[in-house]
N, C-alpha and C. Protein backbone atom coordinates (compact mmCIF):
# COMPACT_ATOMS: atom_id res chain seq x y z
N UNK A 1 9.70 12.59 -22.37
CA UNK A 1 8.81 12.63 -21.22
C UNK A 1 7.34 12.53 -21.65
N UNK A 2 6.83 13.01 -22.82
CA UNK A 2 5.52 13.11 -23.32
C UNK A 2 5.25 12.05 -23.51
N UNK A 3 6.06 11.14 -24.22
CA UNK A 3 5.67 9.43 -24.52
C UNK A 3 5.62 8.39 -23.10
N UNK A 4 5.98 8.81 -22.24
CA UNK A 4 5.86 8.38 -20.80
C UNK A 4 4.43 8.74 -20.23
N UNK A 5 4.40 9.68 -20.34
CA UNK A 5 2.87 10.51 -19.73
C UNK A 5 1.90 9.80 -20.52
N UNK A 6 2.44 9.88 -22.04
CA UNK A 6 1.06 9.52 -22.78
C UNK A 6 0.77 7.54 -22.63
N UNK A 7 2.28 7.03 -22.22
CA UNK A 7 1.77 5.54 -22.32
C UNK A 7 1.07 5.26 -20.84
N UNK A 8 1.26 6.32 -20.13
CA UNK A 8 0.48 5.96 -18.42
C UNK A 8 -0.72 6.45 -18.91
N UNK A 9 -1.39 7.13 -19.85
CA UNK A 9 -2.88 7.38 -19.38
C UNK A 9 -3.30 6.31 -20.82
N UNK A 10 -2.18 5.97 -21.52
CA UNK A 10 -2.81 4.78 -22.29
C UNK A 10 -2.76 3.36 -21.84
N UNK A 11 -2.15 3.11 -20.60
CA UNK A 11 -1.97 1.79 -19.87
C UNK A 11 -3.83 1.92 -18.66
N UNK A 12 -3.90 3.15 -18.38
CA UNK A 12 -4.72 3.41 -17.62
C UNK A 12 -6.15 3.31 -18.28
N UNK A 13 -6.09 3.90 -19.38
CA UNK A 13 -7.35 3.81 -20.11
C UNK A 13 -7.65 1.80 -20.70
N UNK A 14 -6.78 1.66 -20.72
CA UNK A 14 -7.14 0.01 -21.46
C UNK A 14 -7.34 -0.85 -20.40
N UNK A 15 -6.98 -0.54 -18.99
CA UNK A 15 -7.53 -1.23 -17.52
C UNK A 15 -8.92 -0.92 -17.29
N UNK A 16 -8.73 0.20 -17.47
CA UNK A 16 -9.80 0.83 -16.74
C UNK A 16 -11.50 1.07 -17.65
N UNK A 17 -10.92 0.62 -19.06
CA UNK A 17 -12.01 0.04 -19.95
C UNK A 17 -12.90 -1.16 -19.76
N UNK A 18 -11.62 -2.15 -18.95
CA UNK A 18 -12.24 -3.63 -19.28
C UNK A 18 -13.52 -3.83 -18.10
N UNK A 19 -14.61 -2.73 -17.96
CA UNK A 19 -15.23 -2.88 -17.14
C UNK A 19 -15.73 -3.81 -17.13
N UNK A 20 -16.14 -4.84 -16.26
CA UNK A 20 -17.26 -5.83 -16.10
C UNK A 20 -17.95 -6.22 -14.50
N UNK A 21 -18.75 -7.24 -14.25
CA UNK A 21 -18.99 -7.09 -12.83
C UNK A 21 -18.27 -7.73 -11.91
N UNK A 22 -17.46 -9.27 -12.73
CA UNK A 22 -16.85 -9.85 -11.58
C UNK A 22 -15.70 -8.65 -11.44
N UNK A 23 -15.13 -8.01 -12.17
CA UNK A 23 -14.07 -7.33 -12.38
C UNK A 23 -14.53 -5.99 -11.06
N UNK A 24 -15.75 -5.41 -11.60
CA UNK A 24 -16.28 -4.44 -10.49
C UNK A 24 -16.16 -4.72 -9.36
N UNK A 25 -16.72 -6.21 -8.60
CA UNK A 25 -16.58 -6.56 -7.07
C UNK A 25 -15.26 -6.94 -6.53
N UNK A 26 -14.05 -7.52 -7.45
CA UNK A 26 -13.08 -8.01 -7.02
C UNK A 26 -12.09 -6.94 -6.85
N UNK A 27 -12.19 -5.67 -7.62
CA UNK A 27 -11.58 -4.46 -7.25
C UNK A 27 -12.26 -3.55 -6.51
N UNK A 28 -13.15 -3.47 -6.51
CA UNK A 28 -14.06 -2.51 -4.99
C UNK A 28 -13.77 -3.33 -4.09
N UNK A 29 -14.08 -4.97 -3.74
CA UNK A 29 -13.38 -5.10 -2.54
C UNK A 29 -12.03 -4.98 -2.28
N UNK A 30 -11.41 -5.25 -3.29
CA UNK A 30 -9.94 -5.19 -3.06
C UNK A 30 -9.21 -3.56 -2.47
N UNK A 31 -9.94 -2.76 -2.94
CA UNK A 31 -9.71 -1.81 -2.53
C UNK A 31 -10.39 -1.70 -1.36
N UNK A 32 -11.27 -1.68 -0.95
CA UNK A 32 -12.88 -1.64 0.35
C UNK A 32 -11.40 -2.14 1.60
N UNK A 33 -11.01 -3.20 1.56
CA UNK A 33 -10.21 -4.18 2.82
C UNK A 33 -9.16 -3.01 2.97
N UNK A 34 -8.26 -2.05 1.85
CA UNK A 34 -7.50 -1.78 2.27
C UNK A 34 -7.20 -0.24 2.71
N UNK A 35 -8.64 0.05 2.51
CA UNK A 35 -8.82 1.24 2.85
C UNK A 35 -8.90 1.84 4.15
N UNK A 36 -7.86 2.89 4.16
CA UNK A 36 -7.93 3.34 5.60
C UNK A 36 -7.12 1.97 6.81
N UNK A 37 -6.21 1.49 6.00
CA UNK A 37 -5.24 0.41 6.47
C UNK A 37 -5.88 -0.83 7.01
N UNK A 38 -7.02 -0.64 6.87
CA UNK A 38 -8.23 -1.95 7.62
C UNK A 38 -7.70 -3.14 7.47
N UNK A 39 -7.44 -3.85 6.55
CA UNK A 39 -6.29 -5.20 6.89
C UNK A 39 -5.42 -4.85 7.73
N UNK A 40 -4.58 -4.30 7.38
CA UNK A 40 -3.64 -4.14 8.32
C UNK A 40 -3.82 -3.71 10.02
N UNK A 41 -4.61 -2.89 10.15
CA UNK A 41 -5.42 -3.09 11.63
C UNK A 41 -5.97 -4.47 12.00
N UNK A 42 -6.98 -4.96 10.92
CA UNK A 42 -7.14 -6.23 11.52
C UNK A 42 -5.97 -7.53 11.63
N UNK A 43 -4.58 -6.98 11.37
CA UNK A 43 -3.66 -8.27 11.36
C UNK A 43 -3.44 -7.65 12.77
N UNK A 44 -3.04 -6.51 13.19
CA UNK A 44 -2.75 -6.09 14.69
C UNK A 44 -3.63 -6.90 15.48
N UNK A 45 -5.18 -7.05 15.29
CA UNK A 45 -6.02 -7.24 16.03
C UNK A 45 -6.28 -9.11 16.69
N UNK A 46 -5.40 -9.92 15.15
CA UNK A 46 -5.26 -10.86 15.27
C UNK A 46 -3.99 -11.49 15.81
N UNK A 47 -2.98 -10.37 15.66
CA UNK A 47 -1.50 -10.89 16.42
C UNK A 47 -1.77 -10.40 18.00
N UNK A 48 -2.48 -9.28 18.59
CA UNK A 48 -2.91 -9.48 19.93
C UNK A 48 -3.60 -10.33 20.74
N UNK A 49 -4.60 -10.95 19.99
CA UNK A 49 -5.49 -12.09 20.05
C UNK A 49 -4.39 -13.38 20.12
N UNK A 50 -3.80 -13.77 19.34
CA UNK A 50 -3.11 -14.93 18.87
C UNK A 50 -1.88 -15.39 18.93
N UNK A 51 -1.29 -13.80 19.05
CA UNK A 51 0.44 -14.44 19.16
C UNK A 51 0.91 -14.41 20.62
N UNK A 52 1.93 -15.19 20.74
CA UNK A 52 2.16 -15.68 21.93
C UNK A 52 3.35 -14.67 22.52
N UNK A 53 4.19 -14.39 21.15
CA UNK A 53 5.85 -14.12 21.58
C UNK A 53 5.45 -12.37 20.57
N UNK A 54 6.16 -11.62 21.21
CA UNK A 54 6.46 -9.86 21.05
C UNK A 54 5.14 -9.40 20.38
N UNK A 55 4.25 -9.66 20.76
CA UNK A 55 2.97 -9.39 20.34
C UNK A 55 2.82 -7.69 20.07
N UNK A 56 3.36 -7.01 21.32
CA UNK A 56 3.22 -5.78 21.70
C UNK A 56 4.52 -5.03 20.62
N UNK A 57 5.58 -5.50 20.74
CA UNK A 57 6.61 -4.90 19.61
C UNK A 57 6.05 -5.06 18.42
N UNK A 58 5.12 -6.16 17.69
CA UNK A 58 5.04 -6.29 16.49
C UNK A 58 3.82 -5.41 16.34
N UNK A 59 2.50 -5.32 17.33
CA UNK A 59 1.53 -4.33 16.74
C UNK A 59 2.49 -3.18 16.90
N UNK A 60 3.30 -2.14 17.58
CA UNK A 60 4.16 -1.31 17.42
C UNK A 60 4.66 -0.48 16.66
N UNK A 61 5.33 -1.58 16.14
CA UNK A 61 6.41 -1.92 14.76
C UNK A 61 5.47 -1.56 13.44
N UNK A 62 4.44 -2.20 13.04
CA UNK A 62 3.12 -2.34 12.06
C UNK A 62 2.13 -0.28 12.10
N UNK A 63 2.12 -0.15 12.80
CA UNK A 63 1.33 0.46 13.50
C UNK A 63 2.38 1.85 13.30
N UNK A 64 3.54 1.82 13.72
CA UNK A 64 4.64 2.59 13.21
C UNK A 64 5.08 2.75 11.86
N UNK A 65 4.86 1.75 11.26
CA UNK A 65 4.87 1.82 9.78
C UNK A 65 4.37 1.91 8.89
N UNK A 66 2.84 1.75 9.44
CA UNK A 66 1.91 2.86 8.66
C UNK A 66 1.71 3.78 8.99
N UNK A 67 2.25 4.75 9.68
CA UNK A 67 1.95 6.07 10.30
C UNK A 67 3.26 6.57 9.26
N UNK A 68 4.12 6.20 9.41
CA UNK A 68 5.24 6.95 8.34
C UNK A 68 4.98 6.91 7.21
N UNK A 69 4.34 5.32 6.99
CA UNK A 69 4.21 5.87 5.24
C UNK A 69 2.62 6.38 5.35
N UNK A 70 1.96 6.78 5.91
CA UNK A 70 0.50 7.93 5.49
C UNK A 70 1.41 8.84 5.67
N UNK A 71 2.02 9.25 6.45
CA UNK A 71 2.84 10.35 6.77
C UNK A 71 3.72 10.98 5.29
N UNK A 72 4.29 10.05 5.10
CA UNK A 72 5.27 10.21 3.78
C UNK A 72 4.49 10.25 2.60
N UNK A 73 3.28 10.00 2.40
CA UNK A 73 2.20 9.60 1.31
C UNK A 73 1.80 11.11 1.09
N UNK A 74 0.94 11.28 2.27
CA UNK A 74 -0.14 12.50 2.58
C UNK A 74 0.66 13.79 2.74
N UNK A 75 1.58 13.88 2.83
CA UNK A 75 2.02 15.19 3.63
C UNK A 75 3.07 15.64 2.59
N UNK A 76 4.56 15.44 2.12
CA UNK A 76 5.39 15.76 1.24
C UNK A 76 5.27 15.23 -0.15
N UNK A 77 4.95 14.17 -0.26
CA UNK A 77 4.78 13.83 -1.95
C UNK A 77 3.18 13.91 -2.61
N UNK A 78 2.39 13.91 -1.36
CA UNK A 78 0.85 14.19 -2.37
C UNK A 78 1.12 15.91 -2.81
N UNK A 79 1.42 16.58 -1.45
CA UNK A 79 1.83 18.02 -1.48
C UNK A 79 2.83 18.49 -2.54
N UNK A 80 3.79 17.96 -2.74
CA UNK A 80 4.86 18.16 -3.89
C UNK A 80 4.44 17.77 -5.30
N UNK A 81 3.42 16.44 -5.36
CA UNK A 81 3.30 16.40 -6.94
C UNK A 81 2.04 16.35 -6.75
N UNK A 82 1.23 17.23 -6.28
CA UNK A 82 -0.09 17.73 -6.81
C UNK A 82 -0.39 17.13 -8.02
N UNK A 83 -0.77 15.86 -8.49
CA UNK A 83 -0.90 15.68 -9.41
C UNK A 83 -2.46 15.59 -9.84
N UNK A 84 -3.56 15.96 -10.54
CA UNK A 84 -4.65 15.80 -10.59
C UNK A 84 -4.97 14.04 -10.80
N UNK A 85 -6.14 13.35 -10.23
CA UNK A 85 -6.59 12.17 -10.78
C UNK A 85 -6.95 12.01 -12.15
N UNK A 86 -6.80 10.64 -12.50
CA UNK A 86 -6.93 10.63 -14.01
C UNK A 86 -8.51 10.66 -14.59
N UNK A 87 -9.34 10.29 -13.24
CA UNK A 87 -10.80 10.83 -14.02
C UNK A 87 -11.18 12.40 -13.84
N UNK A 88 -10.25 13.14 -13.29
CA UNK A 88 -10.08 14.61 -13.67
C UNK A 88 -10.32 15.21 -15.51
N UNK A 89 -8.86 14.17 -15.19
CA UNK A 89 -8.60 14.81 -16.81
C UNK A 89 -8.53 13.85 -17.89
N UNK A 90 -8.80 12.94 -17.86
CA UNK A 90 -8.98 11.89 -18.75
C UNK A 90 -10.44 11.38 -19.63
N UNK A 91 -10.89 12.28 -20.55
CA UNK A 91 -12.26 11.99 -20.65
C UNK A 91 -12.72 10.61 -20.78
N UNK A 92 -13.56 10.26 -20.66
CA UNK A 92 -13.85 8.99 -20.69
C UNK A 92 -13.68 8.51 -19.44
N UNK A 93 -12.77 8.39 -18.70
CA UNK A 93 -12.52 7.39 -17.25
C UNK A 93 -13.46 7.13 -16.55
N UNK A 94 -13.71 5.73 -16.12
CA UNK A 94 -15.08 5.50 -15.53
C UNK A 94 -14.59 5.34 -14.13
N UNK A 95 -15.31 5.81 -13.47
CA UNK A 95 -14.89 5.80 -11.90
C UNK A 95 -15.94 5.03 -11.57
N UNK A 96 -15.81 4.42 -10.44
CA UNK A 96 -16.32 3.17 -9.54
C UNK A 96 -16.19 3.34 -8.11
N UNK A 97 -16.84 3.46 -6.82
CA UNK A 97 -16.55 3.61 -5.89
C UNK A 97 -16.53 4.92 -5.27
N UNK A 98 -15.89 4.35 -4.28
CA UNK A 98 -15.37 6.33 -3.10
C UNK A 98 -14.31 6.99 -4.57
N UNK A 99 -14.97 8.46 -4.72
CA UNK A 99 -13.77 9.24 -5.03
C UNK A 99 -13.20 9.79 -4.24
N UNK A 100 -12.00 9.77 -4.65
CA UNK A 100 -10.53 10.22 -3.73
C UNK A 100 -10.53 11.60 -4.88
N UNK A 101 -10.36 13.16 -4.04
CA UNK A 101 -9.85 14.35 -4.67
C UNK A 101 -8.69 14.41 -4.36
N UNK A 102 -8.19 14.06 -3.79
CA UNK A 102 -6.60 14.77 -3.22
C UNK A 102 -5.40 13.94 -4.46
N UNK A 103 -4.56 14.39 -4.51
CA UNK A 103 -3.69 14.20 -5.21
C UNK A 103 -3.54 12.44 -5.96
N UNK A 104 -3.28 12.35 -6.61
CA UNK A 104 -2.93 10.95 -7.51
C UNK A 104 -1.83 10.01 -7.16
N UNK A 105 -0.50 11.22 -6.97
CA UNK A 105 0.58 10.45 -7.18
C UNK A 105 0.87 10.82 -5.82
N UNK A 106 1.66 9.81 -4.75
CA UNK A 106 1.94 8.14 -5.19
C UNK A 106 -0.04 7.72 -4.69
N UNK A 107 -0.12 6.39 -5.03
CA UNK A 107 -1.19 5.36 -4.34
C UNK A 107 -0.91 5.12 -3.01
N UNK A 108 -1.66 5.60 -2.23
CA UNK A 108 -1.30 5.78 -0.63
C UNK A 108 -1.72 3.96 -0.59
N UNK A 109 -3.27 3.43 -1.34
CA UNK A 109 -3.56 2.41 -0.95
C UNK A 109 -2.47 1.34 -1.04
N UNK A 110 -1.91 1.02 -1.92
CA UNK A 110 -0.20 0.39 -2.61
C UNK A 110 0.66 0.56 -1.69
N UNK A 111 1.35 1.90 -1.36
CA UNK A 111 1.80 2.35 -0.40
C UNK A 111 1.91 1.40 1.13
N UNK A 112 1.02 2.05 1.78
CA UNK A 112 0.58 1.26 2.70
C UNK A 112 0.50 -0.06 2.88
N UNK A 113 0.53 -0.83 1.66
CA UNK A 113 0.08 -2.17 2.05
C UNK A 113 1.55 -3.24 1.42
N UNK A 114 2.66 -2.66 0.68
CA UNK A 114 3.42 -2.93 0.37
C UNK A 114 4.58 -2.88 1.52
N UNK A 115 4.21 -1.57 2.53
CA UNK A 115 4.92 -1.39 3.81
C UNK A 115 4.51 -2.39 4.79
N UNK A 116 3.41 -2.82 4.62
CA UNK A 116 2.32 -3.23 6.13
C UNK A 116 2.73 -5.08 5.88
N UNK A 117 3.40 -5.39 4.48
CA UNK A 117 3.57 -6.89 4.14
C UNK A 117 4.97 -6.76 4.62
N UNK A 118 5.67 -5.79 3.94
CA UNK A 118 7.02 -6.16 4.41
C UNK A 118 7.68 -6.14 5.87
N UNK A 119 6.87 -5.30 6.72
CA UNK A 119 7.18 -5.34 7.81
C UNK A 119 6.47 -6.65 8.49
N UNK A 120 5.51 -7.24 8.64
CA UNK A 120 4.35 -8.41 8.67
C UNK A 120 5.55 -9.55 8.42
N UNK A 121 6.20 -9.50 7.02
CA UNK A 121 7.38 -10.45 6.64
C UNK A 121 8.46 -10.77 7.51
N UNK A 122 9.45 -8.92 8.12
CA UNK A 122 10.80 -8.91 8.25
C UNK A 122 9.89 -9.39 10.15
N UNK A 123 8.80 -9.10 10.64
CA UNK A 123 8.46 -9.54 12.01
C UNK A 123 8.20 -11.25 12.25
N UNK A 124 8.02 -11.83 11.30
CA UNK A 124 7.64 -13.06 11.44
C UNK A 124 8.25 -13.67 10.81
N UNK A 125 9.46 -13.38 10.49
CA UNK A 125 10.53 -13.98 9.59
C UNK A 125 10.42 -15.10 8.68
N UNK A 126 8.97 -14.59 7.88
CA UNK A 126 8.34 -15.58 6.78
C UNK A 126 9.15 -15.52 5.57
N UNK A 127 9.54 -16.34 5.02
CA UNK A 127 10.73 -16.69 3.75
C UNK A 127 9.81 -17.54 2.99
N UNK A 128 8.59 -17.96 2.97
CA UNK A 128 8.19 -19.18 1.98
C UNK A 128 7.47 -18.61 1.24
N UNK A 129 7.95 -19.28 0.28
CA UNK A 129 7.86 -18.79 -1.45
C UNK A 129 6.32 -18.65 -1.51
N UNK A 130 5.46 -19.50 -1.23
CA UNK A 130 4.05 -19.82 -1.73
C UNK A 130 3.47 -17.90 -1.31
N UNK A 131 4.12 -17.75 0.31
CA UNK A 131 3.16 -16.68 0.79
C UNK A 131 3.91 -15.08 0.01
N UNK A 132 5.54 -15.67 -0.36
CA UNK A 132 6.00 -14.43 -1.12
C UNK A 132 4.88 -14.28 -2.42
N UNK A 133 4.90 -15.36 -3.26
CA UNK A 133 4.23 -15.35 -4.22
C UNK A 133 2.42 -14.60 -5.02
N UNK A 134 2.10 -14.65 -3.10
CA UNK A 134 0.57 -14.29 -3.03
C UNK A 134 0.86 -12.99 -2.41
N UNK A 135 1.53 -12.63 -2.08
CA UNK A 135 1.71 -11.00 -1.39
C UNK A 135 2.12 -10.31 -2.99
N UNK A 136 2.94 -10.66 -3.46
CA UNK A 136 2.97 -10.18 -4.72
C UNK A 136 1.91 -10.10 -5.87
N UNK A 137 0.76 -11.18 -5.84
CA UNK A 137 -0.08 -11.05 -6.42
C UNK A 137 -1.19 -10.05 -6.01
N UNK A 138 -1.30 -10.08 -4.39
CA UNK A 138 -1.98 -8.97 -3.86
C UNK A 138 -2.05 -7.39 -4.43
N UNK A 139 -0.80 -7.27 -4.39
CA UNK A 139 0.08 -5.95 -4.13
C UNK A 139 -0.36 -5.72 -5.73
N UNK A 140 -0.19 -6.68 -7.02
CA UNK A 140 -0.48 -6.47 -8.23
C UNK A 140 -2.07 -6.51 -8.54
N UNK A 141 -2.88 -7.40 -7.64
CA UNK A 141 -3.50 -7.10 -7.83
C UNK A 141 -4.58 -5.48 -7.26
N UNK A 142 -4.23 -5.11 -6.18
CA UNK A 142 -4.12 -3.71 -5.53
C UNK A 142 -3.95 -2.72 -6.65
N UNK A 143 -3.26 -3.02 -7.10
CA UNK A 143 -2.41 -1.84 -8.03
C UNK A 143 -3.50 -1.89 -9.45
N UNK A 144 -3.77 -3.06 -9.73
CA UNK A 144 -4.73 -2.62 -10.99
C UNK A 144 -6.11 -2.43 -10.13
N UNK A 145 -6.21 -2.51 -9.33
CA UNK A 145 -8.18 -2.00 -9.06
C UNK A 145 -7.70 -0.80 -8.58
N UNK A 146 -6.67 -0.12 -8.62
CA UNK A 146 -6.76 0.86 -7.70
C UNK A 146 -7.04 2.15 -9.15
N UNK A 147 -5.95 1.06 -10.59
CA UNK A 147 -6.65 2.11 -11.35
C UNK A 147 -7.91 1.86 -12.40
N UNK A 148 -7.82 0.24 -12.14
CA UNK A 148 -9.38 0.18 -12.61
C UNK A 148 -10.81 1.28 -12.29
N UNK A 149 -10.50 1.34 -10.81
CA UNK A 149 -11.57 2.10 -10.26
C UNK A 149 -11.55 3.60 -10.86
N UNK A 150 -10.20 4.02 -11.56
CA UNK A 150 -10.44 5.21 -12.04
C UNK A 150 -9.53 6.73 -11.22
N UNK A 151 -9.09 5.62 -9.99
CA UNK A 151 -8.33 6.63 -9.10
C UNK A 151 -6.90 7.06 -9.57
N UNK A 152 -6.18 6.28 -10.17
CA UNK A 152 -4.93 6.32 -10.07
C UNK A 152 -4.47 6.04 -11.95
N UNK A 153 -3.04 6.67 -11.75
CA UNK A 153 -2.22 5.94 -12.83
C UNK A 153 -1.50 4.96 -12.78
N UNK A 154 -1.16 3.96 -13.98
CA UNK A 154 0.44 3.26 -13.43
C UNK A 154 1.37 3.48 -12.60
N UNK A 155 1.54 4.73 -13.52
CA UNK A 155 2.80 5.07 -12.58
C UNK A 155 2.60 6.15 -11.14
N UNK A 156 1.54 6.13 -10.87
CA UNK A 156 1.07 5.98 -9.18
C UNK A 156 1.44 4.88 -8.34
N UNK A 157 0.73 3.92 -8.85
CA UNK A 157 0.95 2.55 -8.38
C UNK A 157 2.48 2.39 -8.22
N UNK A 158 3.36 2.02 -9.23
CA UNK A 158 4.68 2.00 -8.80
C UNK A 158 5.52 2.73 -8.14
N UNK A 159 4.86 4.14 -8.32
CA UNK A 159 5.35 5.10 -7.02
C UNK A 159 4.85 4.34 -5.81
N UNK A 160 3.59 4.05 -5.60
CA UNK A 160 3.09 3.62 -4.35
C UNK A 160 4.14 2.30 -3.80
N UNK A 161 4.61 1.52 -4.73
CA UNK A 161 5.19 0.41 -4.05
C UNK A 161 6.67 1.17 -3.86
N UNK A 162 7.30 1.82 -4.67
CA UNK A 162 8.96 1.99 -4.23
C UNK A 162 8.78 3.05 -2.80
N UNK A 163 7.43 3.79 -2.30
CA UNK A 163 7.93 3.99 -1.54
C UNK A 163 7.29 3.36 -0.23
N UNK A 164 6.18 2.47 -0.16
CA UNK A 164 5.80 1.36 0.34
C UNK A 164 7.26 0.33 0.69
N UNK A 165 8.35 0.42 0.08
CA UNK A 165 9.78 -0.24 0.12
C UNK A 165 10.14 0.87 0.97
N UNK A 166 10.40 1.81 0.68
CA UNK A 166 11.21 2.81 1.02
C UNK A 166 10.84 3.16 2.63
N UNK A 167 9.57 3.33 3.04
CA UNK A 167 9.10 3.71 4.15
C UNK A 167 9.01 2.43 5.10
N UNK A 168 9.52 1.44 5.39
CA UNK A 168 9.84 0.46 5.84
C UNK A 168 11.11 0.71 6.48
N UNK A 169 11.86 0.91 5.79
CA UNK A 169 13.86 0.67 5.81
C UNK A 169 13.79 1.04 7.28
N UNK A 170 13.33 2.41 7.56
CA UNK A 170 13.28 3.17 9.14
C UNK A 170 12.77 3.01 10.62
N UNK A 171 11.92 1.32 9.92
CA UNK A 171 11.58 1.23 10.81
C UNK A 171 12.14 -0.06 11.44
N UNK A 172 12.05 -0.85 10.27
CA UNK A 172 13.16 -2.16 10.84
C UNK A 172 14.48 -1.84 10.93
N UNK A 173 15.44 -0.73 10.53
CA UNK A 173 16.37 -0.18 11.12
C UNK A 173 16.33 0.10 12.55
N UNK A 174 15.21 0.75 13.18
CA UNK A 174 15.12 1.38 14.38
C UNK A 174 15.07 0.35 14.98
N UNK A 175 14.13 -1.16 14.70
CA UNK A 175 13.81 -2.14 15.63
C UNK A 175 15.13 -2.85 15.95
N UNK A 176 16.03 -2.95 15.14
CA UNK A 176 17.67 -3.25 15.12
C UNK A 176 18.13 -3.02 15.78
N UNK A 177 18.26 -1.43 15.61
CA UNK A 177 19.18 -0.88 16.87
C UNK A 177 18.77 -0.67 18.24
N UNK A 178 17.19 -1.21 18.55
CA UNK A 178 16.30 -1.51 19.95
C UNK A 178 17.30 -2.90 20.43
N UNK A 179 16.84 -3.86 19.40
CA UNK A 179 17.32 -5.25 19.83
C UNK A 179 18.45 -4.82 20.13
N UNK A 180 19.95 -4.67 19.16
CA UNK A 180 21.44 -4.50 19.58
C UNK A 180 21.69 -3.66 20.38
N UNK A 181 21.07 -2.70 21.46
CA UNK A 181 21.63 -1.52 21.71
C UNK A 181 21.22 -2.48 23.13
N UNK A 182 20.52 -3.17 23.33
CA UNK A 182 20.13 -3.74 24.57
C UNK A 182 20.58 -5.09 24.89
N UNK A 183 20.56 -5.98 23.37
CA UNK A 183 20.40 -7.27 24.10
C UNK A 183 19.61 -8.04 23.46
N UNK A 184 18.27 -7.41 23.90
CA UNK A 184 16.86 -7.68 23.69
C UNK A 184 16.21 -6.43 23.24
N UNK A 185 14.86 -6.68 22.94
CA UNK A 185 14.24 -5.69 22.43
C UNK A 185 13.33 -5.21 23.15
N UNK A 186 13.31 -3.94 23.44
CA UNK A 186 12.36 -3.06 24.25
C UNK A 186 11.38 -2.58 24.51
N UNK A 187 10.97 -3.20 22.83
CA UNK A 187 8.91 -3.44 22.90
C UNK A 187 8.89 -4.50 23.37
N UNK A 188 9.52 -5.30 23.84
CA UNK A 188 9.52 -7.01 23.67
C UNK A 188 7.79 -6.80 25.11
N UNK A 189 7.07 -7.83 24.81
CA UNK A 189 5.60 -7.77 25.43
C UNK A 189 5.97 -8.66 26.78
C-alpha cells in the first residue's frame, strides 16, 4: 500500500512540476468551464434553446445527474475519505487558482463531467468515434489540470471518473423504466 501512496504523490509531483504558462491557462481554464458544472449548465441552456425533440426530459435527466453525483461526491465519500489535499501535505506543490479545502478524494470536477458526457451520450444516442475520442481527451485532459493545479491526486482523478461511471447507471436506469413502464416517456416535452 505504501508504494501506491508513494507513486500517487510521485505521479502528482512530476505533473504538477511541469509548470509553464501555456500549461497555466489551458488548465485554469479547463478547470474555470467546469467548475460548479458550468458546461454542463450551459449544454442544458443550449438543448432548451435548440433542441426540438424531449428537450425537457433531457435538461431533467442532465440536471438529475449532476445532483447525484455532487450528491455522491460531497456528502458520503468526501465525508468517508477525508483525505487532506496534496498541497496540504506535499511540500513543494505549487497551487494555481481557487483553493479547494474540503477533501481530495474523489475529484468532484472529473466526477461530474464524466457523468454529465455520459448521460449527454446515452440522451443523444451519439456513437461516433471522432466525438468518443475528444470526450476522452477532455476527461484526460480535466484530470491532469485538476492535479496540475495542485488540487488533487491521481488517484483522485480515477476515483473521480469510476464514480462519474457509477453515478450515471441510476439515472438512465430510471429513464428506462419511465419509457417501458408507459410506452413513452414522461418527461417527454
Amino acid at each position: 500500500m505504501d508504494f501506491l501512496i508513494n507513486l500517487d504523490a510521485q505521479i502528482f509531483l512530476l505533473v504538477n512540476h511541469l509548470q509553464n504558462k501555456f500549461l497555466d491557462t489551458l488548465t485554469l481554464g479547463t478547470s474555470l468551464i467546469t467548475e460548479g458544472g458550468l458546461l454542463w449548465l450551459l449544454t442544458c441552456f443550449f438543448i432548451l434553446i435548440f433542441d426540438r425533440k424531449d428537450k425537457k426530459r433531457k435538461i431533467i435527466l442532465i440536471l438529475i445527474t449532476l445532483l447525484l453525483n455532487s450528491w455522491l461526491v460531497n456528502i458520503p465519500l468526501k465525508l468517508f475519505f477525508f483525505r487532506q489535499r496534496p498541497f496540504e501535505v506535499i511540500e513543494g506543490a505549487k497551487v494555481l487558482g481557487k483553493i479547494w479545502e474540503n477533501s481530495s478524494f474523489p475529484s468532484g470536477h472529473v466526477a461530474a463531467s464524466v457523468a454529465a458526457l455520459l448521460i449527454i451520450f446515452y440522451l443523444f444516442k451519439l456513437r461516433k468515434n471522432w466525438l468518443i475520442f475528444f470526450s476522452i481527451i477532455f476527461i484526460l485532459l480535466l484530470g491532469f489540470s485538476r492535479i496540475y493545479v495542485g488540487m488533487h491526486y491521481p488517484s483522485d482523478v480515477l476515483g473521480g471518473i469510476i464514480i462519474g461511471l457509477i453515478s450515471v447507471i441510476p439515472v438512465i436506469w430510471l429513464d428506462k423504466q419511465l419509457i417501458f413502464s408507459t410506452g413513452k416517456n414522461r418527461l417527454h416535452s
